[in-house]
PDB file of N, CA and C in Angstrom:
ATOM      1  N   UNK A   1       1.071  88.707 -83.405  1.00  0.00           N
ATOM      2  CA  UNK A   1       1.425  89.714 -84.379  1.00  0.00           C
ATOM      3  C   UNK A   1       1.420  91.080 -83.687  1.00  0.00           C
ATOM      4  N   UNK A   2       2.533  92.588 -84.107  1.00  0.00           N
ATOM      5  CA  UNK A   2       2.569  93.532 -83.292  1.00  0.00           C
ATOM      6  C   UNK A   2       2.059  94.330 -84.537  1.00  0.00           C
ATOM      7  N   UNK A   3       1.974  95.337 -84.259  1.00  0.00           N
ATOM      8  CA  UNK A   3       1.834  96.357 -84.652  1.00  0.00           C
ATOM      9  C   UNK A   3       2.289  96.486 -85.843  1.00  0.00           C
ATOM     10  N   UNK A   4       3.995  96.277 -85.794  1.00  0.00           N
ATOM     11  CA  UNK A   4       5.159  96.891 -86.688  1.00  0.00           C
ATOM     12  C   UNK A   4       4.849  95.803 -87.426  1.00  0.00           C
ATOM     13  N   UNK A   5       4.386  94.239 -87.526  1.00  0.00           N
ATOM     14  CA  UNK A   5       4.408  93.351 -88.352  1.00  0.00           C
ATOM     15  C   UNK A   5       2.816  93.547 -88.983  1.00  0.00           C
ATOM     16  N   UNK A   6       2.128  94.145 -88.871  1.00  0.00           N
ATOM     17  CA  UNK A   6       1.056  93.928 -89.748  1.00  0.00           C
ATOM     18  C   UNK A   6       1.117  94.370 -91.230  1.00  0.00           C
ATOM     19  N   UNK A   7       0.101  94.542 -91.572  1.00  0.00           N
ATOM     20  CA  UNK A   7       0.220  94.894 -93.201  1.00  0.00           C
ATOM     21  C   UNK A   7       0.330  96.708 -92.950  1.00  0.00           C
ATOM     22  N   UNK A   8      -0.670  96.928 -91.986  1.00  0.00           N
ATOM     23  CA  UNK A   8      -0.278  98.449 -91.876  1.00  0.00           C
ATOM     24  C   UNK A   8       0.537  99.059 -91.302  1.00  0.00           C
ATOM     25  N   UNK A   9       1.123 100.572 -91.861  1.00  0.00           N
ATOM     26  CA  UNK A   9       1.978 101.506 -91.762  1.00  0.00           C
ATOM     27  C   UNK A   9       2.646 101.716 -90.213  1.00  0.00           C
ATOM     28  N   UNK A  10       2.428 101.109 -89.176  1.00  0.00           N
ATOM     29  CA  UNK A  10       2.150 102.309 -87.579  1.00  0.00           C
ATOM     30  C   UNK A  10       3.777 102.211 -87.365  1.00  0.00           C
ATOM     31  N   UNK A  11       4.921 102.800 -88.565  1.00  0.00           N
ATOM     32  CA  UNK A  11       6.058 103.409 -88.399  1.00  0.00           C
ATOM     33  C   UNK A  11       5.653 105.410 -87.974  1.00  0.00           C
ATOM     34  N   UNK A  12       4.563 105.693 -87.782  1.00  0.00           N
ATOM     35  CA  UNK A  12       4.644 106.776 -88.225  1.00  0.00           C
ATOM     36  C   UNK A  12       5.075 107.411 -86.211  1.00  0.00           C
ATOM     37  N   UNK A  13       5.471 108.682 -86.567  1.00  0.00           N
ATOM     38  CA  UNK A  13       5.981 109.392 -85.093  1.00  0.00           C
ATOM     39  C   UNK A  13       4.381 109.064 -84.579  1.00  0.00           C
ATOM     40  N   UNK A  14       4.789 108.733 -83.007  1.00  0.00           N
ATOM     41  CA  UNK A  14       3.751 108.919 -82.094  1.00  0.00           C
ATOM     42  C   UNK A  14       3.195 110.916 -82.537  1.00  0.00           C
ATOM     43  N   UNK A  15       4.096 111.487 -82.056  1.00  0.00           N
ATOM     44  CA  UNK A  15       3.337 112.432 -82.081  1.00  0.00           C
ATOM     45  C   UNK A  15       2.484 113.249 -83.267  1.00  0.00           C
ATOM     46  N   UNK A  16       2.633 112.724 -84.153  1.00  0.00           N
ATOM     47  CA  UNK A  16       1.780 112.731 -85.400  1.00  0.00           C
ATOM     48  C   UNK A  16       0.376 112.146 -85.050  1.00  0.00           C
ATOM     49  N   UNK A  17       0.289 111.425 -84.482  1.00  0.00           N
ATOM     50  CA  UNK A  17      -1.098 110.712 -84.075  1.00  0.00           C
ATOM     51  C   UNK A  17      -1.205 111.439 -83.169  1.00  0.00           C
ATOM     52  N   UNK A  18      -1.181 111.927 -81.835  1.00  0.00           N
ATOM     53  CA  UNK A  18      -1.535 113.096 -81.153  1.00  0.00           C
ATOM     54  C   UNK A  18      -1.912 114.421 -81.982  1.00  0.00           C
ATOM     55  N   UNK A  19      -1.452 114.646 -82.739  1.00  0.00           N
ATOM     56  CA  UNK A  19      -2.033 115.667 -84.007  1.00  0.00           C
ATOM     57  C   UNK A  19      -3.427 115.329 -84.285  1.00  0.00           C
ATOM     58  N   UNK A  20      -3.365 113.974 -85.478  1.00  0.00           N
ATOM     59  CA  UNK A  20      -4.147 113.708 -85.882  1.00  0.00           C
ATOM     60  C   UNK A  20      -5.665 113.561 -85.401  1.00  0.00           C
ATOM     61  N   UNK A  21      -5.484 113.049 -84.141  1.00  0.00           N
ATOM     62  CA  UNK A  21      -6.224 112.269 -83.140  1.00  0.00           C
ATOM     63  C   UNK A  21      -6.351 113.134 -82.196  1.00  0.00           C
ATOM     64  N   UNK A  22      -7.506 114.140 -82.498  1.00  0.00           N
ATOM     65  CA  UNK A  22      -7.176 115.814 -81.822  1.00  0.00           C
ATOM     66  C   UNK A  22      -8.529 115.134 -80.541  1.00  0.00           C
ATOM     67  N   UNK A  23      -8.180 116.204 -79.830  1.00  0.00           N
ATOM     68  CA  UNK A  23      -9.264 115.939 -78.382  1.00  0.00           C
ATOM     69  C   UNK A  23     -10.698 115.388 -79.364  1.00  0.00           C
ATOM     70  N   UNK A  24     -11.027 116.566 -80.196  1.00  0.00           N
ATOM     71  CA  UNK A  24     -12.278 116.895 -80.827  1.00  0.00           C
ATOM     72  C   UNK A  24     -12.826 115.752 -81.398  1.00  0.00           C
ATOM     73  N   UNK A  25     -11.390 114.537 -82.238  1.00  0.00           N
ATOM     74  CA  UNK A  25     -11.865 113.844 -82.389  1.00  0.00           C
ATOM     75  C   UNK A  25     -12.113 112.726 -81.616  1.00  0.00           C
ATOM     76  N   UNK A  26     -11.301 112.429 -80.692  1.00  0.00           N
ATOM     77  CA  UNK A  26     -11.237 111.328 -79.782  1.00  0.00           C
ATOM     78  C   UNK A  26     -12.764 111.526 -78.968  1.00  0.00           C
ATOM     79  N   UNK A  27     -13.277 112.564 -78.729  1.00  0.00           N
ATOM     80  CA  UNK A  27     -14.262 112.613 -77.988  1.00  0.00           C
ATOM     81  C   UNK A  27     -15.736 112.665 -79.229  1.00  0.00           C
ATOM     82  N   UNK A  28     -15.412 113.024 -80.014  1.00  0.00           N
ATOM     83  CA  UNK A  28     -16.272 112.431 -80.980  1.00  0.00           C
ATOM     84  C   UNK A  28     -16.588 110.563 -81.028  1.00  0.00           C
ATOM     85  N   UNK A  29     -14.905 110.107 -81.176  1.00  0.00           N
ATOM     86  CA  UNK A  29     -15.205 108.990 -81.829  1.00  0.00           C
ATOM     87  C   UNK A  29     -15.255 107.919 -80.437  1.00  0.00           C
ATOM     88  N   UNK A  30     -14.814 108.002 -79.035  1.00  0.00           N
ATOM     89  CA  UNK A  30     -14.307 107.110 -78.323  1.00  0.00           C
ATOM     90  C   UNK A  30     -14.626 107.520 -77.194  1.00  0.00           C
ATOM     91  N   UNK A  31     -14.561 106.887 -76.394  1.00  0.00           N
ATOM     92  CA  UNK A  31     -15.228 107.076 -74.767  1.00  0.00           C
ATOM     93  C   UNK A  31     -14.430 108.107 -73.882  1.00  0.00           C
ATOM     94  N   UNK A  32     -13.201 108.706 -74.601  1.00  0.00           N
ATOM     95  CA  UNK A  32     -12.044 109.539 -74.194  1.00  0.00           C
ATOM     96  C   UNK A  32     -12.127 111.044 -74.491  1.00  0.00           C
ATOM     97  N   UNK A  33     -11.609 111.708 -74.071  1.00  0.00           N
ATOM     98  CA  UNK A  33     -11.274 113.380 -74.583  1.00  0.00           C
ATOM     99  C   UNK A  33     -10.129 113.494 -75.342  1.00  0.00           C
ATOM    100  N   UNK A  34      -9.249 112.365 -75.120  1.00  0.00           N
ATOM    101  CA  UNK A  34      -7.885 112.819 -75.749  1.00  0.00           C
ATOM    102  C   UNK A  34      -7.544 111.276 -75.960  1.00  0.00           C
ATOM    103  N   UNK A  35      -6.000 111.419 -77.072  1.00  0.00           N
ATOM    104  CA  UNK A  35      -5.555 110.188 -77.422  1.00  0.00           C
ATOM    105  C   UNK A  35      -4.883 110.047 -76.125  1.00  0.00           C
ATOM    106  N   UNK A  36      -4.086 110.841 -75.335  1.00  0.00           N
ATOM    107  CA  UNK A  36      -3.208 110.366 -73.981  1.00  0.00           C
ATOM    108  C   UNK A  36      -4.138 109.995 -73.009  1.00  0.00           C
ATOM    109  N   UNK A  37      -5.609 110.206 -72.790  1.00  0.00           N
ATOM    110  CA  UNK A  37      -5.927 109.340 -71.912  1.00  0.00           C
ATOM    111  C   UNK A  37      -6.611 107.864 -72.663  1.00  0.00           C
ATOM    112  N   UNK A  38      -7.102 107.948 -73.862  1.00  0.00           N
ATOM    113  CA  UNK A  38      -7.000 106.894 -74.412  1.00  0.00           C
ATOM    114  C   UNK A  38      -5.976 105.701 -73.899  1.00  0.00           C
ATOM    115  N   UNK A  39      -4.908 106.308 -74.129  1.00  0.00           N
ATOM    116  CA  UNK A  39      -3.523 105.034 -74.051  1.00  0.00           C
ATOM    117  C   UNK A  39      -3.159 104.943 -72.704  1.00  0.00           C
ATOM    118  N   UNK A  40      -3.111 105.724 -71.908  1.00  0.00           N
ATOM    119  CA  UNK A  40      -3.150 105.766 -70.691  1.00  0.00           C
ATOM    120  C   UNK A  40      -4.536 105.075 -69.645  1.00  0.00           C
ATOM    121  N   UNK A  41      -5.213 104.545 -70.064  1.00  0.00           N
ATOM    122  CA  UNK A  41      -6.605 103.878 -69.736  1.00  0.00           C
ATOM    123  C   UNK A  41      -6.211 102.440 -70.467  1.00  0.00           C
ATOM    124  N   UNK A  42      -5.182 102.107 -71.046  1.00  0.00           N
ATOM    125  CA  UNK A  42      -5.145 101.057 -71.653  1.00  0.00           C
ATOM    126  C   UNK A  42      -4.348 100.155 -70.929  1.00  0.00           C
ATOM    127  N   UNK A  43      -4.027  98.945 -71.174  1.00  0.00           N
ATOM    128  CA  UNK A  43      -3.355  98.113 -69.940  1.00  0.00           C
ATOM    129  C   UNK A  43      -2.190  98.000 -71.135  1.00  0.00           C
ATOM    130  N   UNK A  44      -1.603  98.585 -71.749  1.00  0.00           N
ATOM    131  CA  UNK A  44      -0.640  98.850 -73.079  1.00  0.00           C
ATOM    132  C   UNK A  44       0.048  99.951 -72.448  1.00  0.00           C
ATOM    133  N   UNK A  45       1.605  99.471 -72.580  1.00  0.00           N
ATOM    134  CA  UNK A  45       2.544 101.054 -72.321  1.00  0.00           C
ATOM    135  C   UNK A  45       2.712 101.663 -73.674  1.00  0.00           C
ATOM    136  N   UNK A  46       2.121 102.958 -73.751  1.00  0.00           N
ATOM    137  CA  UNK A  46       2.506 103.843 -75.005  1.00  0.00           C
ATOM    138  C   UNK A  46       2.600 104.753 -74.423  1.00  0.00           C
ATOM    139  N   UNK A  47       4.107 105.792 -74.759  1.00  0.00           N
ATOM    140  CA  UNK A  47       4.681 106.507 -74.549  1.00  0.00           C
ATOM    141  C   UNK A  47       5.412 106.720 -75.649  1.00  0.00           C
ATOM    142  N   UNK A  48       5.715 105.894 -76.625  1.00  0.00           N
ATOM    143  CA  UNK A  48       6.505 106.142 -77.504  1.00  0.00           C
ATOM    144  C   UNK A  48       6.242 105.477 -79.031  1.00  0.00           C
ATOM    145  N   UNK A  49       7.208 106.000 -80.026  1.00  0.00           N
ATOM    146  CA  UNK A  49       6.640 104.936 -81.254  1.00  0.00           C
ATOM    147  C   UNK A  49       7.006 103.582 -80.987  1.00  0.00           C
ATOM    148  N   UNK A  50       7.770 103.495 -80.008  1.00  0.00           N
ATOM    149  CA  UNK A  50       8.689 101.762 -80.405  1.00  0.00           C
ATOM    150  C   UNK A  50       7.643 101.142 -79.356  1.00  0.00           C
ATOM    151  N   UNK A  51       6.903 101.437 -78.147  1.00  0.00           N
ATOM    152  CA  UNK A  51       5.981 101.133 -77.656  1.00  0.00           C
ATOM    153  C   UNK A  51       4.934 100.476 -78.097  1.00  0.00           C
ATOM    154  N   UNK A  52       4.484 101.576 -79.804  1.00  0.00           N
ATOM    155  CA  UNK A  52       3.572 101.226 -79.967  1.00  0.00           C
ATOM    156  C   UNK A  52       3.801 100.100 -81.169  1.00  0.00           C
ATOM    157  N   UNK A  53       4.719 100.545 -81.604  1.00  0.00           N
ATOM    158  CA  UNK A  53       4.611  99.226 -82.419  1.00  0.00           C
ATOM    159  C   UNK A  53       5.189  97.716 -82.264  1.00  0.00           C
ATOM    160  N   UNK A  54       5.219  98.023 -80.747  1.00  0.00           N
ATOM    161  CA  UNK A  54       5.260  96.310 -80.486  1.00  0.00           C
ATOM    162  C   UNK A  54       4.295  96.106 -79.542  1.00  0.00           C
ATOM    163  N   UNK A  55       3.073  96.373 -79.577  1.00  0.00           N
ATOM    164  CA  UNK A  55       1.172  96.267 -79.344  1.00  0.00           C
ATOM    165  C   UNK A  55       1.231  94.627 -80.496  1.00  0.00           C
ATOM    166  N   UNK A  56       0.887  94.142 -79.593  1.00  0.00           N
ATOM    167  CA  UNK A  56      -0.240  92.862 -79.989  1.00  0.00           C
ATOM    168  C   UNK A  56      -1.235  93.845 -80.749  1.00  0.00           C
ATOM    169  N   UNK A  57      -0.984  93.173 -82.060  1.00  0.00           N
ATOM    170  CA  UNK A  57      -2.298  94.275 -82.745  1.00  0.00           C
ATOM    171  C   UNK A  57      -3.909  93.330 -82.308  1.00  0.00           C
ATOM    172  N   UNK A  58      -3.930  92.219 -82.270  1.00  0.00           N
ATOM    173  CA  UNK A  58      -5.008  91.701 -81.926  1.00  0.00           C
ATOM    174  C   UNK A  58      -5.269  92.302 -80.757  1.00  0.00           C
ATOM    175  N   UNK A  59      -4.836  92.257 -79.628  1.00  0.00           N
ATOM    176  CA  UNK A  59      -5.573  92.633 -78.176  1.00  0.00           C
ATOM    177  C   UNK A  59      -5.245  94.008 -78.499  1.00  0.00           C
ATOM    178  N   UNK A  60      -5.085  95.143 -78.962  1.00  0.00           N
ATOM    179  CA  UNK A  60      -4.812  96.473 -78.909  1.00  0.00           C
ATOM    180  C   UNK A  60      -6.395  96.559 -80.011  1.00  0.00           C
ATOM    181  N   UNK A  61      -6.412  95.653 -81.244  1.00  0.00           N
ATOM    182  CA  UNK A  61      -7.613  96.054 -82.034  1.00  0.00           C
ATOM    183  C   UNK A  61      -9.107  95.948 -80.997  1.00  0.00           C
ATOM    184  N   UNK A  62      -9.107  94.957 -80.119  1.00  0.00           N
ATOM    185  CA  UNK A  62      -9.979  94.532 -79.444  1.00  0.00           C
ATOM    186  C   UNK A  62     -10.163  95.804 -78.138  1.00  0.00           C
ATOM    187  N   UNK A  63      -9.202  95.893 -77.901  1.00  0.00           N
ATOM    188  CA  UNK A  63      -9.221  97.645 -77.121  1.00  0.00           C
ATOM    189  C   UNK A  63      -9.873  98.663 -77.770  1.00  0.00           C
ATOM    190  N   UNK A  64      -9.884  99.064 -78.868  1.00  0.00           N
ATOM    191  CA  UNK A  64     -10.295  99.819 -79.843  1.00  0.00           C
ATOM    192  C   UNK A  64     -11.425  99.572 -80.006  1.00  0.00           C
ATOM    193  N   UNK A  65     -12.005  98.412 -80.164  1.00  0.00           N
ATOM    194  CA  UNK A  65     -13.575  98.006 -80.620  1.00  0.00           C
ATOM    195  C   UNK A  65     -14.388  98.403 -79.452  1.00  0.00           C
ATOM    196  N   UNK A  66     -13.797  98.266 -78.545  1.00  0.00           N
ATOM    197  CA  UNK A  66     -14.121  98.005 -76.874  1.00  0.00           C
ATOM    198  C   UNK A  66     -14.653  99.921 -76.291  1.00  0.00           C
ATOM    199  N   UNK A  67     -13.898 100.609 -76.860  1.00  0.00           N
ATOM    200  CA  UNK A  67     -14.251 101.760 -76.499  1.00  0.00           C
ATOM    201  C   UNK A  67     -14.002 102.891 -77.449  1.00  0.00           C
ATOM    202  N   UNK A  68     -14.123 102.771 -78.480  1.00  0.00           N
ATOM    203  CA  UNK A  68     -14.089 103.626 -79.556  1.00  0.00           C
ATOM    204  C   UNK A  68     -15.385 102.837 -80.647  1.00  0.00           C
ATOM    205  N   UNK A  69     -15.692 103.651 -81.644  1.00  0.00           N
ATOM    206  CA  UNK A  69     -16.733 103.494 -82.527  1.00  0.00           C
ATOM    207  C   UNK A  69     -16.436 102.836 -83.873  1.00  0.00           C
ATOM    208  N   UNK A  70     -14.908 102.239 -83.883  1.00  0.00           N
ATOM    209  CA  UNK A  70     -14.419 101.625 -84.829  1.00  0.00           C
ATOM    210  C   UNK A  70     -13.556  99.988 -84.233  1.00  0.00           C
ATOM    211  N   UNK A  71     -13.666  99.357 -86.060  1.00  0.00           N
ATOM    212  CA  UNK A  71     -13.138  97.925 -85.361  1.00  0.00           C
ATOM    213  C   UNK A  71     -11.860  97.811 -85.761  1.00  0.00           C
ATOM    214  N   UNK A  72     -11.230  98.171 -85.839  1.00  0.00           N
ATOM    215  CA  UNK A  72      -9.373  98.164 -85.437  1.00  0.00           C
ATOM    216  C   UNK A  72      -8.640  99.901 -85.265  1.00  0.00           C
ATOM    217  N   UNK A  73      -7.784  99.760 -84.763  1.00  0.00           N
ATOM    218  CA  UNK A  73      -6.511 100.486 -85.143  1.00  0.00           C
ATOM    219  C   UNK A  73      -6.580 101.691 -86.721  1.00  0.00           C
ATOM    220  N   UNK A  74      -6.229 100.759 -87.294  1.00  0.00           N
ATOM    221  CA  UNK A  74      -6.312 101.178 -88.892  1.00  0.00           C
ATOM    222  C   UNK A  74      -7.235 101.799 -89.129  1.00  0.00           C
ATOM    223  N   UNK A  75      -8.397 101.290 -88.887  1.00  0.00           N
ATOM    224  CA  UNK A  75      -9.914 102.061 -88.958  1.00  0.00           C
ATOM    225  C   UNK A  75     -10.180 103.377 -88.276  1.00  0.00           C
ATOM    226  N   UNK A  76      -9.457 103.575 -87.485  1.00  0.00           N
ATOM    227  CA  UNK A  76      -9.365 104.626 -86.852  1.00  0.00           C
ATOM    228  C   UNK A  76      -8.628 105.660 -87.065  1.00  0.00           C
ATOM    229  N   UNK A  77      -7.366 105.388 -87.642  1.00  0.00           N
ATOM    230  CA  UNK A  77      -6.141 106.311 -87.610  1.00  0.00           C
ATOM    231  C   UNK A  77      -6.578 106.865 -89.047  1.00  0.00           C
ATOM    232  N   UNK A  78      -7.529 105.822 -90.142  1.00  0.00           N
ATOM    233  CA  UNK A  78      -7.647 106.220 -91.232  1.00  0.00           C
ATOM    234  C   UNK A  78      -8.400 107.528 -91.667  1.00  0.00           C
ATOM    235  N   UNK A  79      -9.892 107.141 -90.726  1.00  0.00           N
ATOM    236  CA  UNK A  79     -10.784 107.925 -90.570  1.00  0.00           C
ATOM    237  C   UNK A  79      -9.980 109.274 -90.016  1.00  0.00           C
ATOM    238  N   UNK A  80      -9.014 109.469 -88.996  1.00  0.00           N
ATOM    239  CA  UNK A  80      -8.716 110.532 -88.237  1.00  0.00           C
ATOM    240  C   UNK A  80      -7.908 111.533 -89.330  1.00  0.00           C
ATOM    241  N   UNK A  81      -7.323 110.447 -90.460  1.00  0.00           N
ATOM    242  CA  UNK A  81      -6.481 111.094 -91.533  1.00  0.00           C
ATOM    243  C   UNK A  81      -7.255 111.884 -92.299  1.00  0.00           C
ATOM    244  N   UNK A  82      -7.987 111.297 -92.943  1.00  0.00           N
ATOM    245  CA  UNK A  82      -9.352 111.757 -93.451  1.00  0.00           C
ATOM    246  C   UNK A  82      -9.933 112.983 -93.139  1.00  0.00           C
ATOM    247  N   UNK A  83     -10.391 112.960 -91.922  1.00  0.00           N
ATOM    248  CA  UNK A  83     -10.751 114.278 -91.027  1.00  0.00           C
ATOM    249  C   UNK A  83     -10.198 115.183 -90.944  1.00  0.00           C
ATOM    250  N   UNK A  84      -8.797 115.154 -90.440  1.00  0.00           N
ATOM    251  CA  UNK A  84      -7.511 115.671 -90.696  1.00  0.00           C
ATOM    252  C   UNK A  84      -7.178 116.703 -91.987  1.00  0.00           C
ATOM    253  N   UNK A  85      -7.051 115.654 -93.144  1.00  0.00           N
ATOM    254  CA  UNK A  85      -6.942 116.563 -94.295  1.00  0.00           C
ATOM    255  C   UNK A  85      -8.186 117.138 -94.821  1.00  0.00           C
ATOM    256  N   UNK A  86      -9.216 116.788 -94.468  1.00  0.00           N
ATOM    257  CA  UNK A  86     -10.543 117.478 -94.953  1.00  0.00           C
ATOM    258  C   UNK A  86     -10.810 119.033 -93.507  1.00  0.00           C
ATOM    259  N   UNK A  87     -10.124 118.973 -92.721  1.00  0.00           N
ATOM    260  CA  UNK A  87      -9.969 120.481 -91.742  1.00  0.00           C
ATOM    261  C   UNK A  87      -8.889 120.911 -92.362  1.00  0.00           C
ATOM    262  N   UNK A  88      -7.613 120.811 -92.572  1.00  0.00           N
ATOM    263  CA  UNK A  88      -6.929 121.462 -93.331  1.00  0.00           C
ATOM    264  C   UNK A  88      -6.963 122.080 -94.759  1.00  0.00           C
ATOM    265  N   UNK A  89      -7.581 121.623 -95.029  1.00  0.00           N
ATOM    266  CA  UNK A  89      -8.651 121.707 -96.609  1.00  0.00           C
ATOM    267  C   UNK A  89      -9.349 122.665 -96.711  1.00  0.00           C
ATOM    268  N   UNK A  90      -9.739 123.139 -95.539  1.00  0.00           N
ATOM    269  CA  UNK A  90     -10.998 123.729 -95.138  1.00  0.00           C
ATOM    270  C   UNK A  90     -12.421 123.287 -95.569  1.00  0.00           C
ATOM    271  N   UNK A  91     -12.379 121.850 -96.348  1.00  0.00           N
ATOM    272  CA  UNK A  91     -13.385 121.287 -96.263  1.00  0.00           C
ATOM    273  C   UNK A  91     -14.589 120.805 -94.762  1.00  0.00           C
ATOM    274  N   UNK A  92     -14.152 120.864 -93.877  1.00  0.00           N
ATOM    275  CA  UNK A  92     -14.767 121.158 -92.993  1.00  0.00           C
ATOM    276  C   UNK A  92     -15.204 122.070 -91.762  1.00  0.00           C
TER     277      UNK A  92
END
């Protein structure tokens, strides 16, 4: 199963997740400073959206568990949304 076939959304622009998924948080949540060395440390080519959504979501979730503080993908991008609109909010 990829990416694009799961139940979740990951049509969205790569660079929207570089937004989302700010240094601040990646180094909060994951063994990284940034989402580009994130993906770039990964044995996964992402460079692009069509990249990413043809990720084996199983071995890409297992990447994720592996060096970030969450257990999939989804779990992550959700939380980052979250974060996201709660700084724009000025809730945080």
């Amino acid at each position: 199963m990829t990416l694009s076939s799961s139940d979740n959304d990951f049509s969205e622009d790569i660079d929207l997740y570089k937004i989302i998924l700010s240094d601040d948080f990646m180094s909060k949540f994951s063994k990284f400073d940034s989402i580009d060395d994130f993906f770039n440390s990964s044995n996964f080519k992402i460079t692009t959206e069509e990249d990413l959504k043809n990720i084996n979501i199983d071995e890409f979730n297992t990447y994720v568990q592996k060096n970030t503080k969450f257990g999939s993908w989804n779990d992550m991008i959700e939380t980052a949304r979250i974060s996201f609109s709660k700084y724009k909010l000025g809730l945080l």
